[in-house]
N, C-alpha and C. Protein backbone atom coordinates (compact mmCIF):
# COMPACT_ATOMS: atom_id res chain seq x y z
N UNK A 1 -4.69 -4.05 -88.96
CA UNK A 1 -4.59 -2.92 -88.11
C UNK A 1 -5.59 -3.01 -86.97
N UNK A 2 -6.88 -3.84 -87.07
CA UNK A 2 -8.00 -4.27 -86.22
C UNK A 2 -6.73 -4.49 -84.70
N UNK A 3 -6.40 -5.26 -84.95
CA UNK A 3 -5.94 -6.45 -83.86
C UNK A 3 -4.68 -5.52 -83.86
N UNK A 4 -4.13 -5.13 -84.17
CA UNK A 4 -3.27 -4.07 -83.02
C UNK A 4 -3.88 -3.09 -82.01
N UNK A 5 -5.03 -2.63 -82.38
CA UNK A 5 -5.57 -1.44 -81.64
C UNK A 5 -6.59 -2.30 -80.46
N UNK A 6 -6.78 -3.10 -80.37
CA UNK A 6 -7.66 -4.21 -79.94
C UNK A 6 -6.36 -4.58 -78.66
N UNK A 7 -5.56 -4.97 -78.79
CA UNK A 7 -4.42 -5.34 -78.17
C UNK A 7 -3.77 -4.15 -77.38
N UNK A 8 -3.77 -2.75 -77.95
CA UNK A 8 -3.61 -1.99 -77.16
C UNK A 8 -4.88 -1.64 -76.22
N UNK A 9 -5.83 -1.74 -76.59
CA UNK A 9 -6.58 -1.24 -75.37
C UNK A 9 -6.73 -2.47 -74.12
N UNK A 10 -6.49 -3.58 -74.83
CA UNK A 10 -6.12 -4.26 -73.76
C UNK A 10 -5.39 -4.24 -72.66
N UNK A 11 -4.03 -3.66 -72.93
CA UNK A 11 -2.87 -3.35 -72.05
C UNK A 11 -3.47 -2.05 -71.24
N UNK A 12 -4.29 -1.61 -71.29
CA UNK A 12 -4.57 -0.01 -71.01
C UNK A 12 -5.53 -0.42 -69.73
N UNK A 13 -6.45 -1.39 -69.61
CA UNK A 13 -7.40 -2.04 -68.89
C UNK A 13 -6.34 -1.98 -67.67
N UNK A 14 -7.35 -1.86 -66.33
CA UNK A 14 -6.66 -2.63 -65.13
C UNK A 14 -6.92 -3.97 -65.19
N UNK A 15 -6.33 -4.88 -64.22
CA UNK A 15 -5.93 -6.12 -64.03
C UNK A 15 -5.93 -6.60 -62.66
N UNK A 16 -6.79 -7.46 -62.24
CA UNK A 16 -6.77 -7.66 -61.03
C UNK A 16 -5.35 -8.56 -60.92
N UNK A 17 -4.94 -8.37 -59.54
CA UNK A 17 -3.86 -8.89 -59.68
C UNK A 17 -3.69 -10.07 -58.88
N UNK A 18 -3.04 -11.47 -59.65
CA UNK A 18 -3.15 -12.77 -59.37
C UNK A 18 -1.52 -12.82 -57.99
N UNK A 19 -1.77 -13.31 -56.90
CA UNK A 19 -1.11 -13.70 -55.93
C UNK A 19 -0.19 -15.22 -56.57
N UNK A 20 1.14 -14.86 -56.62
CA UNK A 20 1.92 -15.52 -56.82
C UNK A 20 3.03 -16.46 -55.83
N UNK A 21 3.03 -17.36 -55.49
CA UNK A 21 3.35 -18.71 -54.63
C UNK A 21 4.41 -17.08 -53.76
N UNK A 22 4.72 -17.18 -52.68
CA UNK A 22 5.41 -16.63 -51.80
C UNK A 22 5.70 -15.34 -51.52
N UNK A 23 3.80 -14.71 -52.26
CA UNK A 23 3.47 -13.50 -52.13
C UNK A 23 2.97 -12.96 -50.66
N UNK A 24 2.74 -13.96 -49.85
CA UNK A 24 2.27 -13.69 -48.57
C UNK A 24 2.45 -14.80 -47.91
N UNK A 25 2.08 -14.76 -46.59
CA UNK A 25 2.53 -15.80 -45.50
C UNK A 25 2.05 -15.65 -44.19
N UNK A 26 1.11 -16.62 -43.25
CA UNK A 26 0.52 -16.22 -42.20
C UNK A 26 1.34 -16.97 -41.24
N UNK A 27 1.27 -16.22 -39.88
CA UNK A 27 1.80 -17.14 -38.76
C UNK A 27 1.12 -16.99 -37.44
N UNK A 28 1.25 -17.85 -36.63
CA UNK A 28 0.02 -18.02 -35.46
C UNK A 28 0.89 -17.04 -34.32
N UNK A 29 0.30 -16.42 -33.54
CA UNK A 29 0.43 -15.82 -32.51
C UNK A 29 0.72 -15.93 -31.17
N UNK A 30 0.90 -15.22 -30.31
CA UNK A 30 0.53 -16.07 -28.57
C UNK A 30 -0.14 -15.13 -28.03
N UNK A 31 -1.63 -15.70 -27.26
CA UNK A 31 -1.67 -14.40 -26.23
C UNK A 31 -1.62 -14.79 -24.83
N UNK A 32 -1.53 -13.78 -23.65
CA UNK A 32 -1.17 -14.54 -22.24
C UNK A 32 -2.44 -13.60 -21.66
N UNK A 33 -2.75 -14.04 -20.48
CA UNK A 33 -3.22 -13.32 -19.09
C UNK A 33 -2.37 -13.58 -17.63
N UNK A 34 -2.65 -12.70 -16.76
CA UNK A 34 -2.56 -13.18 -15.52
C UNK A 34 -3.29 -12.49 -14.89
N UNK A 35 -3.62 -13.35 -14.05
CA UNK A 35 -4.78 -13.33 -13.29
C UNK A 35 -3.77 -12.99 -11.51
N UNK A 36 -4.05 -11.99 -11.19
CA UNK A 36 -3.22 -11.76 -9.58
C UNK A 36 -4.13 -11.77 -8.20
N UNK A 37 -3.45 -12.82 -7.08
CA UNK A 37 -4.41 -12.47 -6.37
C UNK A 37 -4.98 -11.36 -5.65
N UNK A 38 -5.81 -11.14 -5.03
CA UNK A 38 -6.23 -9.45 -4.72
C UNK A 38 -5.05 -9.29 -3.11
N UNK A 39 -4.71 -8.20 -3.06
CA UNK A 39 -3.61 -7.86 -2.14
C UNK A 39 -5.31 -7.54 -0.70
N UNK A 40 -4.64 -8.70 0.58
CA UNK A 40 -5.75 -8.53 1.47
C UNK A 40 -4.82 -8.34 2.95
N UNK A 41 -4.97 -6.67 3.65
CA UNK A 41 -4.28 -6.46 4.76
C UNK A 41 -5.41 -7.09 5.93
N UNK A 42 -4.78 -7.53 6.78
CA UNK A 42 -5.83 -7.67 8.10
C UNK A 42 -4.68 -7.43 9.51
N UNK A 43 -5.68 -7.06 10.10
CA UNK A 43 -4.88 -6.31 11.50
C UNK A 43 -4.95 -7.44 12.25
N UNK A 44 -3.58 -7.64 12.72
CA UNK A 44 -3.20 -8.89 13.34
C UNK A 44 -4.11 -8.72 14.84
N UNK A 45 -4.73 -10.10 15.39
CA UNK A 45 -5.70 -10.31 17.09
C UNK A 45 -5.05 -9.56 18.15
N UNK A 46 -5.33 -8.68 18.75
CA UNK A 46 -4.78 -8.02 20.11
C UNK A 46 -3.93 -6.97 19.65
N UNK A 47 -3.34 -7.31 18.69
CA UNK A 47 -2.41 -5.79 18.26
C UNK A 47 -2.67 -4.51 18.92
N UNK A 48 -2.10 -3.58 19.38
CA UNK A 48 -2.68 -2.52 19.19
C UNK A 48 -1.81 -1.38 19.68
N UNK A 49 -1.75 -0.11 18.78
CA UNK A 49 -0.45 0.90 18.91
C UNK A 49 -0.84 1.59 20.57
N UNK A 50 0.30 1.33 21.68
CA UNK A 50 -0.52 1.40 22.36
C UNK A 50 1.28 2.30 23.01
N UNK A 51 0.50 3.78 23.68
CA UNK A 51 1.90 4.89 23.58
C UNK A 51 1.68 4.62 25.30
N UNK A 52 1.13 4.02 26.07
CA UNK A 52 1.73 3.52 27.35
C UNK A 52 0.75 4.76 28.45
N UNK A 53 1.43 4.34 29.32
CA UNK A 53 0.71 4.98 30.81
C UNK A 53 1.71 6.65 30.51
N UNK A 54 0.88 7.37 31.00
CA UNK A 54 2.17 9.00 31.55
C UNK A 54 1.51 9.82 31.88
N UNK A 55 2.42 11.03 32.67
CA UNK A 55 2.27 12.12 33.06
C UNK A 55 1.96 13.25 32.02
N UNK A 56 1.12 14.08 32.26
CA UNK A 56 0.77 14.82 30.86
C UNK A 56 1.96 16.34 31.25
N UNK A 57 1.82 16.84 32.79
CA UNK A 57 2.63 17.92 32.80
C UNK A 57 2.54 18.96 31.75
N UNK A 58 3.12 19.90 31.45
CA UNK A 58 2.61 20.96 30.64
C UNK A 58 2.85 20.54 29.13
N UNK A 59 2.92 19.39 28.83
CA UNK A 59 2.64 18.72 27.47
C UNK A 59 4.01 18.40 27.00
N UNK A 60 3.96 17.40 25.50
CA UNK A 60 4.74 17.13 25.03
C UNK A 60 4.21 16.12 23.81
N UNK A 61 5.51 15.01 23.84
CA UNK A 61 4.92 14.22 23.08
C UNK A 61 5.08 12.21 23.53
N UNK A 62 4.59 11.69 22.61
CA UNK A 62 4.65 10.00 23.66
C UNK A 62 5.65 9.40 22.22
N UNK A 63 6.57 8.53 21.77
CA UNK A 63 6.78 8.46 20.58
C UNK A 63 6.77 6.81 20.32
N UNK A 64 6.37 6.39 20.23
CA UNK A 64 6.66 4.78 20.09
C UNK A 64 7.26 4.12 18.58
N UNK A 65 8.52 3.75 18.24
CA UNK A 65 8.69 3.57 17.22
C UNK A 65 8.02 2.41 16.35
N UNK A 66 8.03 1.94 15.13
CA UNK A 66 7.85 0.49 14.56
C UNK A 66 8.56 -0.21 15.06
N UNK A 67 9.13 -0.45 16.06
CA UNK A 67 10.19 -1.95 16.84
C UNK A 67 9.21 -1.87 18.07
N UNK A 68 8.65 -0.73 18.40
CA UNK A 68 7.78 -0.57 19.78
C UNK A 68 8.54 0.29 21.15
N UNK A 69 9.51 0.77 20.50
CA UNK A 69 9.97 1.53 21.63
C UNK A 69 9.66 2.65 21.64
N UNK A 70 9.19 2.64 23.52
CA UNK A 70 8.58 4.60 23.56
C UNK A 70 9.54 5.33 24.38
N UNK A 71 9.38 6.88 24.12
CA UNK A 71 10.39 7.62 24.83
C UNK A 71 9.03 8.89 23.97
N UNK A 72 9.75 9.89 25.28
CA UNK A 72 8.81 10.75 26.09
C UNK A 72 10.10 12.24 25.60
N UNK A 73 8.85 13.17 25.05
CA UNK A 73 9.55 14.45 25.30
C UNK A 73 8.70 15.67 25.88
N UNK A 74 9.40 17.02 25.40
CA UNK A 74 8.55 17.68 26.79
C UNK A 74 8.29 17.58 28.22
N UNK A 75 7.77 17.50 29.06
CA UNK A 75 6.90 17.92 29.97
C UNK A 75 6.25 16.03 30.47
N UNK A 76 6.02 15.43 29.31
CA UNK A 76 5.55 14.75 29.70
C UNK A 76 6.46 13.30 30.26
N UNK A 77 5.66 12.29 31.51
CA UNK A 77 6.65 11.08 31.86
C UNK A 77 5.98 10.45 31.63
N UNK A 78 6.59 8.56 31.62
CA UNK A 78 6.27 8.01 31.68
C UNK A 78 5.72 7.19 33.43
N UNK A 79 5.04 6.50 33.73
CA UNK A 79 4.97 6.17 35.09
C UNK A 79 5.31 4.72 34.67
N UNK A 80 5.90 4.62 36.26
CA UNK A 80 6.56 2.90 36.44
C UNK A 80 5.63 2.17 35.87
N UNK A 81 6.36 1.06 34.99
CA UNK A 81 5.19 -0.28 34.59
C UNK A 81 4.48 0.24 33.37
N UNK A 82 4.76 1.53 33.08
CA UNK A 82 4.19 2.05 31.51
C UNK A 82 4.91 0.65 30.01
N UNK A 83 3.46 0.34 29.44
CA UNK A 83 4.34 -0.42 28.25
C UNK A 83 3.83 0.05 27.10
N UNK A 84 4.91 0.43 26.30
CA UNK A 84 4.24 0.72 25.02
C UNK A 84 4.54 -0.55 23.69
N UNK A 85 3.86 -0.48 22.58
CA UNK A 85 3.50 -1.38 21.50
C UNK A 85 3.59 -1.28 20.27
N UNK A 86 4.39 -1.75 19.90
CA UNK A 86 4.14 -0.90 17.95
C UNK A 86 2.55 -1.55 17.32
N UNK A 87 1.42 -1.69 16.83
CA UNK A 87 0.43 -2.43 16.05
C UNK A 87 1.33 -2.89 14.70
N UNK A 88 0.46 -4.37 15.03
CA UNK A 88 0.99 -5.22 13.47
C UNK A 88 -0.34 -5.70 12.61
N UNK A 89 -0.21 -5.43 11.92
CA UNK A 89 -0.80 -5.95 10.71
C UNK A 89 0.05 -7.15 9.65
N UNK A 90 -0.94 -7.96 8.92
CA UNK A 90 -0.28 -9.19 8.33
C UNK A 90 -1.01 -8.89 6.78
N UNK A 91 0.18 -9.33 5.98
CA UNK A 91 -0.90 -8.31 4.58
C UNK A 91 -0.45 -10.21 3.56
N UNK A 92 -1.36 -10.18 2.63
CA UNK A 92 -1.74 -11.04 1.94
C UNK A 92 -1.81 -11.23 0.68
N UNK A 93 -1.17 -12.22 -0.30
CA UNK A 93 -1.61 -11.87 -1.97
C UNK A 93 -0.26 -13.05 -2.79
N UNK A 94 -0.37 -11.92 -3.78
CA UNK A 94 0.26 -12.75 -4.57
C UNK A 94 1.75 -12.79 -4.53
N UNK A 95 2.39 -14.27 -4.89
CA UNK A 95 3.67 -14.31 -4.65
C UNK A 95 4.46 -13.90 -5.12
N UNK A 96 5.57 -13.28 -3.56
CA UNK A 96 7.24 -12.35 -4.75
C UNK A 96 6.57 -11.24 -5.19
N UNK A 97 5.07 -10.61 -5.24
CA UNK A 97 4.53 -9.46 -5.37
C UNK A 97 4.97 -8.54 -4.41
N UNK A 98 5.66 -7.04 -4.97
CA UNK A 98 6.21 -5.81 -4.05
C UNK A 98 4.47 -4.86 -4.39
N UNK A 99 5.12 -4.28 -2.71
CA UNK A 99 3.36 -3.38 -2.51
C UNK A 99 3.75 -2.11 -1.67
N UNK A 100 2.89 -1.37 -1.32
CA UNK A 100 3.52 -0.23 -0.55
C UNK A 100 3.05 -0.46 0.56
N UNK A 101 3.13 0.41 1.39
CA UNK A 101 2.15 0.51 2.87
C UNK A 101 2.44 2.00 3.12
N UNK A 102 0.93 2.66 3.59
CA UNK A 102 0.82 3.80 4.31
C UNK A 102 -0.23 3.73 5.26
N UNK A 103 -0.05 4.43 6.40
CA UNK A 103 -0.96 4.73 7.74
C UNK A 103 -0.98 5.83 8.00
N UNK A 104 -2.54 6.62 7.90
CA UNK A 104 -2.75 7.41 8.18
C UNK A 104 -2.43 8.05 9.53
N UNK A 105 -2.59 9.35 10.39
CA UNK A 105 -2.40 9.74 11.39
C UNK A 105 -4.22 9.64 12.31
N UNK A 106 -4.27 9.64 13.25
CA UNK A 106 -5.89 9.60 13.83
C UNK A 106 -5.40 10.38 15.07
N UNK A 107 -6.75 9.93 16.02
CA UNK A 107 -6.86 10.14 17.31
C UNK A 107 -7.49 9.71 18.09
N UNK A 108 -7.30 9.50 19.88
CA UNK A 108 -7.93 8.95 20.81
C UNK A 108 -8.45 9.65 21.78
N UNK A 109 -9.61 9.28 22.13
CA UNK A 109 -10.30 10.45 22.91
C UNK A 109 -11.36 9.25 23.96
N UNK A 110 -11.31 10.30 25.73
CA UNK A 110 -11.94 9.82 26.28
C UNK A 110 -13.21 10.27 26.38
N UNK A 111 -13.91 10.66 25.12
CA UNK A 111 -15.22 11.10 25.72
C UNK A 111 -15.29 12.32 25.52
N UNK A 112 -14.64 12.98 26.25
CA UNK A 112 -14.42 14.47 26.27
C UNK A 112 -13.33 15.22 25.56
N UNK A 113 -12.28 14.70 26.06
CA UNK A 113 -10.91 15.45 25.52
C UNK A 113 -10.36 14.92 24.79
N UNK A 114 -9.29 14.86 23.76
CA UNK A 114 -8.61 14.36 22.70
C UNK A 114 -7.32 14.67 22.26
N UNK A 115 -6.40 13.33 21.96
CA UNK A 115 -5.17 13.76 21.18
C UNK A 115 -5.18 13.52 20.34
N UNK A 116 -3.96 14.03 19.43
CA UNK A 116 -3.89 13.38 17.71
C UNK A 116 -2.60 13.13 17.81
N UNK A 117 -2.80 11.96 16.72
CA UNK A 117 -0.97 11.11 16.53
C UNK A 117 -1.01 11.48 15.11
N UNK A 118 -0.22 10.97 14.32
CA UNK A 118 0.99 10.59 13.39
C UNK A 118 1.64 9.29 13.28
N UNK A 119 1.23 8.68 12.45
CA UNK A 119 1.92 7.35 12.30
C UNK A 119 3.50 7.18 11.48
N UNK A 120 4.28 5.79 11.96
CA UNK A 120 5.18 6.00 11.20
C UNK A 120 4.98 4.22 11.10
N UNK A 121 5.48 3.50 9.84
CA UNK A 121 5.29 2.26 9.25
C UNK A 121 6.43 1.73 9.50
N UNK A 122 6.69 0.70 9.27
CA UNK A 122 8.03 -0.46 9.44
C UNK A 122 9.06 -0.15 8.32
N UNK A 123 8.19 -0.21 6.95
CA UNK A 123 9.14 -0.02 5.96
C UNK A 123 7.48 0.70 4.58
N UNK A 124 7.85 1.49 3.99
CA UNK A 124 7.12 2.14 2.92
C UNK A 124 6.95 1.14 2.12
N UNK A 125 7.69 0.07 1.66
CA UNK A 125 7.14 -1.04 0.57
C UNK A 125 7.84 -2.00 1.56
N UNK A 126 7.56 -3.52 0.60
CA UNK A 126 8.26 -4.48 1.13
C UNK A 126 7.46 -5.86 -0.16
N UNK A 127 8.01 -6.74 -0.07
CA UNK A 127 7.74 -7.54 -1.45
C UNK A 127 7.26 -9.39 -0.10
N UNK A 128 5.96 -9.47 -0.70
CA UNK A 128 5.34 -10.65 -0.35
C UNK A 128 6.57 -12.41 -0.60
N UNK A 129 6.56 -13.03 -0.03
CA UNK A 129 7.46 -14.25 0.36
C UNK A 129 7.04 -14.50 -0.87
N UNK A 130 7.59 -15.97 -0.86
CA UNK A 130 7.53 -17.08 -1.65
C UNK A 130 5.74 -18.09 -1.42
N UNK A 131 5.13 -17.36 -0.51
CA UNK A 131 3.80 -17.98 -0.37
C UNK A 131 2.88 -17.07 -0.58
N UNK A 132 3.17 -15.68 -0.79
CA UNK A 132 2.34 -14.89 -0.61
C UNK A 132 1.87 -14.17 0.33
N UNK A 133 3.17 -13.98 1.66
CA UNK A 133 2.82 -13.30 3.13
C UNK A 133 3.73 -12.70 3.28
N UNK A 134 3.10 -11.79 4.06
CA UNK A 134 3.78 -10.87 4.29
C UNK A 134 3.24 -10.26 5.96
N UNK A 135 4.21 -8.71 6.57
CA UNK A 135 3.63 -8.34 7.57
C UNK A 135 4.68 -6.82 7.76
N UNK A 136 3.70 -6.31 8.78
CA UNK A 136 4.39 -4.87 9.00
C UNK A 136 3.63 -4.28 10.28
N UNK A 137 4.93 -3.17 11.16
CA UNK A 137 4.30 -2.72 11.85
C UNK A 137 3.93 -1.56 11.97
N UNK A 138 2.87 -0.87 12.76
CA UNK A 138 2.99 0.84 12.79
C UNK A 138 3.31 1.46 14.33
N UNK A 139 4.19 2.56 14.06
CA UNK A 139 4.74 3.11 15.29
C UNK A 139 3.93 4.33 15.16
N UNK A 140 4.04 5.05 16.27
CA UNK A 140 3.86 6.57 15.88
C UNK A 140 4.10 7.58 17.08
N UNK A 141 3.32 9.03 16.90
CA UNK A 141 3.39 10.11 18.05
C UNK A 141 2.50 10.94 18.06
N UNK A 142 2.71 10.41 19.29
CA UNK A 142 1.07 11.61 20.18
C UNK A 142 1.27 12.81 20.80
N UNK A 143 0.63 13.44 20.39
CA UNK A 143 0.37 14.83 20.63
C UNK A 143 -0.20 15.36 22.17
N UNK A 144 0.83 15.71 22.91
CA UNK A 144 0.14 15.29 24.62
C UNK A 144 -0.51 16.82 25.01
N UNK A 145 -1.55 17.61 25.05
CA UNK A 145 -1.16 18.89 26.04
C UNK A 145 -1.13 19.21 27.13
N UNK A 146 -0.81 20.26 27.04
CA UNK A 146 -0.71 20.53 29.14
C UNK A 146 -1.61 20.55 29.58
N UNK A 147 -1.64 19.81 30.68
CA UNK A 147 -2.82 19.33 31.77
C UNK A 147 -3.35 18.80 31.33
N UNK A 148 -2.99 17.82 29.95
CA UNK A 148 -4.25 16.73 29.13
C UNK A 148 -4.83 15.52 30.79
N UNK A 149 -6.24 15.69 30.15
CA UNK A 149 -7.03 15.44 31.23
C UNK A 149 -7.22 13.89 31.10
N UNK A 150 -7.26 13.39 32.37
CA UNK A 150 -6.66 12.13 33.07
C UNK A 150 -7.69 11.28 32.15
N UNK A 151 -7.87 9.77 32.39
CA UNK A 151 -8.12 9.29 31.57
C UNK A 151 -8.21 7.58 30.91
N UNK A 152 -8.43 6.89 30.52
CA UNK A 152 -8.35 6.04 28.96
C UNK A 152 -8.72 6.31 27.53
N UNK A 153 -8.22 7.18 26.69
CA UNK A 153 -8.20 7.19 25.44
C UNK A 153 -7.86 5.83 24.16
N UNK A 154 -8.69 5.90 23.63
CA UNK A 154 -8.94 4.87 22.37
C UNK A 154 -9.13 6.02 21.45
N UNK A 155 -8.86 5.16 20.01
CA UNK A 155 -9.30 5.68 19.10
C UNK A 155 -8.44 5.07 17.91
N UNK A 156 -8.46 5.27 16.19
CA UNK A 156 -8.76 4.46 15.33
C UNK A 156 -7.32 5.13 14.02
N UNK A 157 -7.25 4.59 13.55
CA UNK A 157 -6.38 5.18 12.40
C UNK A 157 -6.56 4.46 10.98
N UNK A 158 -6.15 4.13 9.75
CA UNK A 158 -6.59 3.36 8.99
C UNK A 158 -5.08 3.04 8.58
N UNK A 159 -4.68 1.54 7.86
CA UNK A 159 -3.82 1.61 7.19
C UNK A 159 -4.00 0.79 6.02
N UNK A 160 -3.10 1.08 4.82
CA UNK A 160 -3.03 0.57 3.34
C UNK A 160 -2.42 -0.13 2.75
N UNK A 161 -2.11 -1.33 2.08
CA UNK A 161 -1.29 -1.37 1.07
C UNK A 161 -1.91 -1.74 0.09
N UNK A 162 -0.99 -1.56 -1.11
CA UNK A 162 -1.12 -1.21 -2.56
C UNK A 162 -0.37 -2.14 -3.03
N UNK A 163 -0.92 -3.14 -4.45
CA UNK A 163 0.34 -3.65 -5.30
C UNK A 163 0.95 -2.70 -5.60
N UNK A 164 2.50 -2.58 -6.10
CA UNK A 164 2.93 -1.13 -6.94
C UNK A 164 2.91 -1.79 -8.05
């Protein structure tokens, strides 16, 4: 009767438990990176958004599109030999990479007096070549008022792009 009760408390014990042939199984992994180049805009030599020679008259506006064509509303003209310019910029990075572009609005002022524009871009995105280049232009519209005072105005705007 020893060795029955001996045998049951045996069974009663935990048991660590022995791993049996095709109880488990490891397998190797993959991991990746990529590394992208940094997206770099630069404003193309001489460029520059440029809304032309005019008459201010009791105001209006100057409009120059992204192709570079200007036309005049309001009050205001253009004078003979006026040329206007879209600005280009040339943007840079990684290849077959799509990005956005935005340009802020600014203003040009001689010193004294001042207008403000509004920019308008070539295209809102656009996707880098097969080398990694790319380019775009900015158009925009100026804000003329009446009797805006005679002049050379300069002045600055910023523009962006973004990988998306």
């Amino acid at each position: 009767m020893k060795k029955i009760f001996v045998s049951a408390i045996a069974l009663t014990l935990p048991v660590a438990a022995i791993a049996a042939p095709g109880d488990s199984d490891t397998a190797v992994g993959t991991a990746t990176a990529t590394v992208v180049a940094p997206i770099e805009l630069e404003h193309d030599a001489g460029a520059a958004l440029s809304f032309g020679s005019f008459l201010a008259g009791a105001g209006g506006t100057v409009v120059v599109t992204p192709g570079g064509a200007g036309s005049v509303s309001g009050d205001v003209e253009f004078v003979s030999g006026s040329v206007n310019t879209a600005d280009s910029f040339t943007v840079a990075g990684d290849a077959n990479r799509s990005f956005t572009i935005s340009a802020m609005g600014g203003s040009v002022s001689n010193g004294t007096e001042t207008m403000t524009f509004t920019t308008a871009v070539s295209s809102a995105s656009d996707t880098l070549d097969t080398n990694g280049d790319g380019s775009f232009t900015v158009g925009g519209t100026l804000t003329v008022a009446a009797d805006q005072a005679a002049g050379d105005y300069t002045g600055t705007y910023d523009a962006t792009v973004a990988y998306n």
